[in-house]
C-alpha atoms as a PDB file:
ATOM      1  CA  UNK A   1      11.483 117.321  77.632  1.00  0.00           C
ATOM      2  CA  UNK A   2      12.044 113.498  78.410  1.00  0.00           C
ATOM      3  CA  UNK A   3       8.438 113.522  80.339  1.00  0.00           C
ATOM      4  CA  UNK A   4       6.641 115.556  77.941  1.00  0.00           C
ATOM      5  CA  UNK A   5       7.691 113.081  75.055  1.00  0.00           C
ATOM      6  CA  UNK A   6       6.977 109.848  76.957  1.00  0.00           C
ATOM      7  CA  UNK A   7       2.818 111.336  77.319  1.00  0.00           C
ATOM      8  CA  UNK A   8       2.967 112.363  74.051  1.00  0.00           C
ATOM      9  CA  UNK A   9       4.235 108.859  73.212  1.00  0.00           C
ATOM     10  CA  UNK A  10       1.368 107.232  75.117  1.00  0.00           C
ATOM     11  CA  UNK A  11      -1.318 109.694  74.536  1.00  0.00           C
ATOM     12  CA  UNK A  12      -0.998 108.653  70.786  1.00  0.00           C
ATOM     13  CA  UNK A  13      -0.316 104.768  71.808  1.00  0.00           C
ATOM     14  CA  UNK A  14      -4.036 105.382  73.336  1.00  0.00           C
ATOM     15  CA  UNK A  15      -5.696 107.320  70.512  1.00  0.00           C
ATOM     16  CA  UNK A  16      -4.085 104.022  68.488  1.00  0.00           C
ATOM     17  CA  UNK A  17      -5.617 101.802  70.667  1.00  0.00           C
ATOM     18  CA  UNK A  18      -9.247 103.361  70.751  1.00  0.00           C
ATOM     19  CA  UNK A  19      -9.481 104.489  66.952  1.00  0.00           C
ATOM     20  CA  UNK A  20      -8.374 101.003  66.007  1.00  0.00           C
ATOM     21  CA  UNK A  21     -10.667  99.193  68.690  1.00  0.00           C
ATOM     22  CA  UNK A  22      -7.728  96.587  69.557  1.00  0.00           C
ATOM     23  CA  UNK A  23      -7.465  93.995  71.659  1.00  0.00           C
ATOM     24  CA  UNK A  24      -5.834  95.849  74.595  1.00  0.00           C
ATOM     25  CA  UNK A  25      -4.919  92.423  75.961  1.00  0.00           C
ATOM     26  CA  UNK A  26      -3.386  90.873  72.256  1.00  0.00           C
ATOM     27  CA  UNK A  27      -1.138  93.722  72.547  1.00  0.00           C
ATOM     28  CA  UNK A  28       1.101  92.001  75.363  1.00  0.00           C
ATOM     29  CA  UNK A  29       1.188  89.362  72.967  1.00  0.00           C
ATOM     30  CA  UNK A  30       2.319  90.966  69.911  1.00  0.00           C
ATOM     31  CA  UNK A  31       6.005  90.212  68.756  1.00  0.00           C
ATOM     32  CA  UNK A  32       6.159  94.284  68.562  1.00  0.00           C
ATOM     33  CA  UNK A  33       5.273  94.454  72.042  1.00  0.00           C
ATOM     34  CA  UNK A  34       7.738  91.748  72.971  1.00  0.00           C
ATOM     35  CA  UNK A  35      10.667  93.299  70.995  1.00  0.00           C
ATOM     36  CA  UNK A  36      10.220  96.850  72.365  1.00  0.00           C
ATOM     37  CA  UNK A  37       9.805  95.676  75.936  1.00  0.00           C
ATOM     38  CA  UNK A  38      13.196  93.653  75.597  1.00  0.00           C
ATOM     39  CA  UNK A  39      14.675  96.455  74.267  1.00  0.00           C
ATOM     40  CA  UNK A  40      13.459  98.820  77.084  1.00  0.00           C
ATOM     41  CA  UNK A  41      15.268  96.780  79.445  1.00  0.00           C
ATOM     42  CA  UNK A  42      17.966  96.269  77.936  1.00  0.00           C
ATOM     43  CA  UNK A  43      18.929 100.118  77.287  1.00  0.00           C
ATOM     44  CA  UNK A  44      18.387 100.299  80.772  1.00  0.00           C
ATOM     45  CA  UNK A  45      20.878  97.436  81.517  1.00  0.00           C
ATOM     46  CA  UNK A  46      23.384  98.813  79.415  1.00  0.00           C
ATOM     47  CA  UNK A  47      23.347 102.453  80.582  1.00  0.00           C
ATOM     48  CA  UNK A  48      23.136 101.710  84.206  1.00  0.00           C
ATOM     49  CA  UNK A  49      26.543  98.833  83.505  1.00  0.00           C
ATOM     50  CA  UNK A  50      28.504 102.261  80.980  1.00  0.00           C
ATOM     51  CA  UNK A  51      27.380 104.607  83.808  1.00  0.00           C
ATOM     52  CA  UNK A  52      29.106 102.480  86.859  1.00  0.00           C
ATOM     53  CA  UNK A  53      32.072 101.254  84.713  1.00  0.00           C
ATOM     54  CA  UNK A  54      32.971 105.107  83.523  1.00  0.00           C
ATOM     55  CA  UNK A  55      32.541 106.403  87.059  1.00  0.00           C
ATOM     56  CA  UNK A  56      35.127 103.863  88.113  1.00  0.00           C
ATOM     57  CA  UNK A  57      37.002 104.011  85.474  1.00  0.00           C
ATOM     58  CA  UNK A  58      37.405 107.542  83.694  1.00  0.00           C
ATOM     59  CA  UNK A  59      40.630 108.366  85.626  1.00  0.00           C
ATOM     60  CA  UNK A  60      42.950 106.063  84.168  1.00  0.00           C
ATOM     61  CA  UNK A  61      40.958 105.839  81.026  1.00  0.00           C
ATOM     62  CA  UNK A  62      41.574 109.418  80.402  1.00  0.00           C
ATOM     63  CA  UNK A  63      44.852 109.203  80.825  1.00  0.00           C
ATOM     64  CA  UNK A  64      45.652 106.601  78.242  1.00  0.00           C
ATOM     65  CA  UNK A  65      43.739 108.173  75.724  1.00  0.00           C
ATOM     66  CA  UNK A  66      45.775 111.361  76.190  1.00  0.00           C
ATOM     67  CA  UNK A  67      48.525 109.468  75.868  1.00  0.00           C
ATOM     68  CA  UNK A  68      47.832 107.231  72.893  1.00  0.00           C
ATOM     69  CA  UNK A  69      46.207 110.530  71.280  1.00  0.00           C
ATOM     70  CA  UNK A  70      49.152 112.820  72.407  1.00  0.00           C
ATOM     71  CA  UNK A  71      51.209 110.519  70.740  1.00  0.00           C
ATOM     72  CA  UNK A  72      49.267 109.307  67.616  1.00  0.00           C
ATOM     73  CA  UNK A  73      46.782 111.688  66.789  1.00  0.00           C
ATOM     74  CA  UNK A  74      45.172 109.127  64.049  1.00  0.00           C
ATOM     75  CA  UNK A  75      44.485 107.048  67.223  1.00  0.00           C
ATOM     76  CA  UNK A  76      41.432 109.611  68.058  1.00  0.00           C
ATOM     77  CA  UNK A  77      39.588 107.706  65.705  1.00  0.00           C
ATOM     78  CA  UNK A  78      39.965 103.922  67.808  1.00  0.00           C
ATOM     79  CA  UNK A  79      39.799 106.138  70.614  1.00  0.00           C
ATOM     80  CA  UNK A  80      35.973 107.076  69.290  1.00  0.00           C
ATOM     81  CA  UNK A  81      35.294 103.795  68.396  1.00  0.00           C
ATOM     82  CA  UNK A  82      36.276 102.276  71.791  1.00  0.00           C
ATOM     83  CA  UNK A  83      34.579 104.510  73.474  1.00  0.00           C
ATOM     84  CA  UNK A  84      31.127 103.941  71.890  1.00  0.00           C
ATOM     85  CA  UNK A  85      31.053 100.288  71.707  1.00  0.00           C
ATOM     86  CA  UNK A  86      31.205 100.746  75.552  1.00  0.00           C
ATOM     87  CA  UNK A  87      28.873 103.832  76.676  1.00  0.00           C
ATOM     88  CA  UNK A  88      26.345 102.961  73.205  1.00  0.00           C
ATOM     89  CA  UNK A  89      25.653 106.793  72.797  1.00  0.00           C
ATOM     90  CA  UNK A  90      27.401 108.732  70.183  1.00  0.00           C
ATOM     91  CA  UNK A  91      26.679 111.815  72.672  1.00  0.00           C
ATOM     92  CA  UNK A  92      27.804 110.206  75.106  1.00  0.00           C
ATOM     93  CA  UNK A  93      31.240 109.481  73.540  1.00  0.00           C
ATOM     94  CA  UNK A  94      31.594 113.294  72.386  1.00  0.00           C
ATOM     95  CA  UNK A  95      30.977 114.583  75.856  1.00  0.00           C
ATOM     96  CA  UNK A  96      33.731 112.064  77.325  1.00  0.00           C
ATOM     97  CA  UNK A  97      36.666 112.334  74.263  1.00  0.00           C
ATOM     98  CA  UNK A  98      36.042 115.707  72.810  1.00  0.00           C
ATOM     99  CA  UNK A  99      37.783 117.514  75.733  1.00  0.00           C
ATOM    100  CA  UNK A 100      40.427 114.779  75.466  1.00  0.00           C
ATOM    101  CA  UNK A 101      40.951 116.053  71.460  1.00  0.00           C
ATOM    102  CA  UNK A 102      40.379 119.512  72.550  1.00  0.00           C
ATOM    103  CA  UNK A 103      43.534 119.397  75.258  1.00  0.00           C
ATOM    104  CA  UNK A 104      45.559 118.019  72.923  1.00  0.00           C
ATOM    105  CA  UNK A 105      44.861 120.640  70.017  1.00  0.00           C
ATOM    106  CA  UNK A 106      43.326 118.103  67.148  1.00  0.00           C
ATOM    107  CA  UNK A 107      42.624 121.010  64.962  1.00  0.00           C
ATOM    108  CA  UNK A 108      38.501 121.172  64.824  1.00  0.00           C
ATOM    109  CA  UNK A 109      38.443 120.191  61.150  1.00  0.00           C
ATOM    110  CA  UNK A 110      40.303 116.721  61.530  1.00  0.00           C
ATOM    111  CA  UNK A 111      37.931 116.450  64.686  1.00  0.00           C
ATOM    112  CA  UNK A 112      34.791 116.606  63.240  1.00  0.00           C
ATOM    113  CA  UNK A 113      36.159 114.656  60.337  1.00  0.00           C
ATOM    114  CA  UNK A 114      37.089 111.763  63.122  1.00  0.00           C
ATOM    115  CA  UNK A 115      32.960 111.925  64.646  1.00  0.00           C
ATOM    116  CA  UNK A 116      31.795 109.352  62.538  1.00  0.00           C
ATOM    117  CA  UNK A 117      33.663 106.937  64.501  1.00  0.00           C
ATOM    118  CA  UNK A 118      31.108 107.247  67.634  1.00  0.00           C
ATOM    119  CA  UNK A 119      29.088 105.413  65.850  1.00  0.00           C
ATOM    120  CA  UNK A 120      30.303 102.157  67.251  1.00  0.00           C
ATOM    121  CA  UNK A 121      27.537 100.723  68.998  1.00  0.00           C
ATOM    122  CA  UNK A 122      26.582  97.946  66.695  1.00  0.00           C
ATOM    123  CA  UNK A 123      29.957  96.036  67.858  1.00  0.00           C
ATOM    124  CA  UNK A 124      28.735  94.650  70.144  1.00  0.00           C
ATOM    125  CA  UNK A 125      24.950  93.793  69.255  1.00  0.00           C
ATOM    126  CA  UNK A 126      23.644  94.182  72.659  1.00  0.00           C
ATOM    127  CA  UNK A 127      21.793  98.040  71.753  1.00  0.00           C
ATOM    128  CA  UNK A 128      17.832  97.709  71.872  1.00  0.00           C
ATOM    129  CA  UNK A 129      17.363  98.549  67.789  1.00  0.00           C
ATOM    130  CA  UNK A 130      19.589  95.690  67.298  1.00  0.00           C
ATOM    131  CA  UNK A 131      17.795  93.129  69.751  1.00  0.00           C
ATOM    132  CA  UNK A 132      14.234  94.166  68.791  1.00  0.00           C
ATOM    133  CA  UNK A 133      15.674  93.917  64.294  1.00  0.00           C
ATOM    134  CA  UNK A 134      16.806  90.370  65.539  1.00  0.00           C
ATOM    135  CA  UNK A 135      13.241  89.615  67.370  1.00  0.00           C
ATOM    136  CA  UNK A 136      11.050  91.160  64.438  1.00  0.00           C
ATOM    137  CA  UNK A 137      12.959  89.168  61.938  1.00  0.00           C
ATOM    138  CA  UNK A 138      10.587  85.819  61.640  1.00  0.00           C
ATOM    139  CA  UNK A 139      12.533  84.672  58.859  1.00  0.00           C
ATOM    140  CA  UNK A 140      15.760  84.244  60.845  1.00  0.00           C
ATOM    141  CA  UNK A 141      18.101  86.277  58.661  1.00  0.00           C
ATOM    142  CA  UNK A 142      18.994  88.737  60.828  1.00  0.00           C
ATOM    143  CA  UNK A 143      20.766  87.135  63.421  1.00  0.00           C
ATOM    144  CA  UNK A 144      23.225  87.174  66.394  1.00  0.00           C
ATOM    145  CA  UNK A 145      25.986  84.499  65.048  1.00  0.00           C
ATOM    146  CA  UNK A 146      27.466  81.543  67.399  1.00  0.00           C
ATOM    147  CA  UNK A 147      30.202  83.854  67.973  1.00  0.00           C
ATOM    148  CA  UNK A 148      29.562  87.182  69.362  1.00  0.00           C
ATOM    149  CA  UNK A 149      30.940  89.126  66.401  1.00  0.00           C
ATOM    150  CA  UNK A 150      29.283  87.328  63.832  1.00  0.00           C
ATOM    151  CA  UNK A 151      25.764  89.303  63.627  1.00  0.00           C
ATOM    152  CA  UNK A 152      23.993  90.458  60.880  1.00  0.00           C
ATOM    153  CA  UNK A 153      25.144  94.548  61.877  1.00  0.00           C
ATOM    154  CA  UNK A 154      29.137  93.831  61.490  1.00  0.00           C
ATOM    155  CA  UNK A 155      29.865  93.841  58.196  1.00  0.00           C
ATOM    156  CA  UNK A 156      27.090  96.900  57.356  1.00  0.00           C
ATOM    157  CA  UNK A 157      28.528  98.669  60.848  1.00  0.00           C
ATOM    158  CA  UNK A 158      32.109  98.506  59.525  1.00  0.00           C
ATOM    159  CA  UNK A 159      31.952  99.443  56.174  1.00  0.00           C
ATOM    160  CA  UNK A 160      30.005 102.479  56.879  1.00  0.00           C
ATOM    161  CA  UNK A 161      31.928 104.065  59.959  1.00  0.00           C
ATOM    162  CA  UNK A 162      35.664 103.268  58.103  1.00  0.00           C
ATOM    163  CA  UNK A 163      34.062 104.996  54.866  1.00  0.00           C
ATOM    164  CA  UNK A 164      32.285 107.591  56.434  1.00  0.00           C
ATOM    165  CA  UNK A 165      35.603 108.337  58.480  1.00  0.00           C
ATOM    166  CA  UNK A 166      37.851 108.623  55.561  1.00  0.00           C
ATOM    167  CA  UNK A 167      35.993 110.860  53.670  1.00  0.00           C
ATOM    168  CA  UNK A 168      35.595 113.080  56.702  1.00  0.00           C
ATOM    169  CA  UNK A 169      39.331 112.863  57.436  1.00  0.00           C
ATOM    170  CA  UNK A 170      39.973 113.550  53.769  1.00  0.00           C
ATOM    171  CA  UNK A 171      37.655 116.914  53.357  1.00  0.00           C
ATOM    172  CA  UNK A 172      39.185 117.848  57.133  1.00  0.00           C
ATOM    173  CA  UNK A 173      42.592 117.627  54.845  1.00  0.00           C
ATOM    174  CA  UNK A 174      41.143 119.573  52.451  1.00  0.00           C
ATOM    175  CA  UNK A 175      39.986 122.282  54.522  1.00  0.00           C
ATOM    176  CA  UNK A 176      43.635 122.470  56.255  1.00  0.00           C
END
């Protein structure tokens, strides 16, 4: 499916280019062209760094999530969290810590209640939608702060996982 969508992808890019009659070589030079290139690489940075770190580190990982989760089932949720601001895939963090919930018997409600917290990925703003937001932004609001946690995708980030989170927690309590 992967292949098919990447010729679709270009096949249109092409029809773009000829029904338009472009510059073929202005594209290179568009800040569009710039921004999606630097975010090509980096998703490729990042997935190759969560794929070596997890392969190396999932045993012991594991096991202190089980723990903290065993112990403090409300601890799924920073388990979630943690998990995505590393790996940057909400998929990705269900495959790895829904087995985790599932061993430990966090009833399915409270678990789906807990997803929104995979959403975690704008922690750290280092995903591709947030470089190429920062690159298309000629005015300079959006931004990556002197400090690594000062961006412009904190404060929106936060308030929507935490709020998103409790009402799924609360309906999960309703449903129990």
């Amino acid at each position: 499916m992967g292949v098919i969508i990447q010729i679709i992808m270009l096949a249109f890019g092409a029809i773009i280019l000829i029904a338009s009659k472009a510059k073929v070589s202005q594209v290179a030079n568009s800040v569009v062209f710039k921004s999606g290139m630097t975010a090509c690489i980096a998703i490729f940075g990042i997935a190759w760094m969560s794929d070596t770190y997890f392969k190396y580190a999932m045993p012991s990982f594991k096991e202190s999530i089980v723990s903290m989760v065993s112990e403090y089932p409300w601890t799924f949720a920073l388990a979630c969290f943690t998990v995505s601001v590393v790996v940057n895939s909400q998929a990705a963090t269900a495959k790895i810590i829904i087995p985790i919930a599932a061993a430990i018997g966090l009833p399915a409600p409270m678990l789906v209640g807990l997803m929104p917290a995979t959403y975690a990925y704008f922690f750290i703003p280092n995903y591709p939608s947030d470089i190429a937001t920062v690159n298309f932004d000629l005015t300079g609001t959006t931004k990556i702060g002197k400090y690594y946690f000062n961006h412009s995708f904190m404060v929106p980030g936060l308030i929507g996982v935490i709020v998103a989170v409790l009402v799924g927690v609360t309906l999960a309590y309703l449903i129990l």
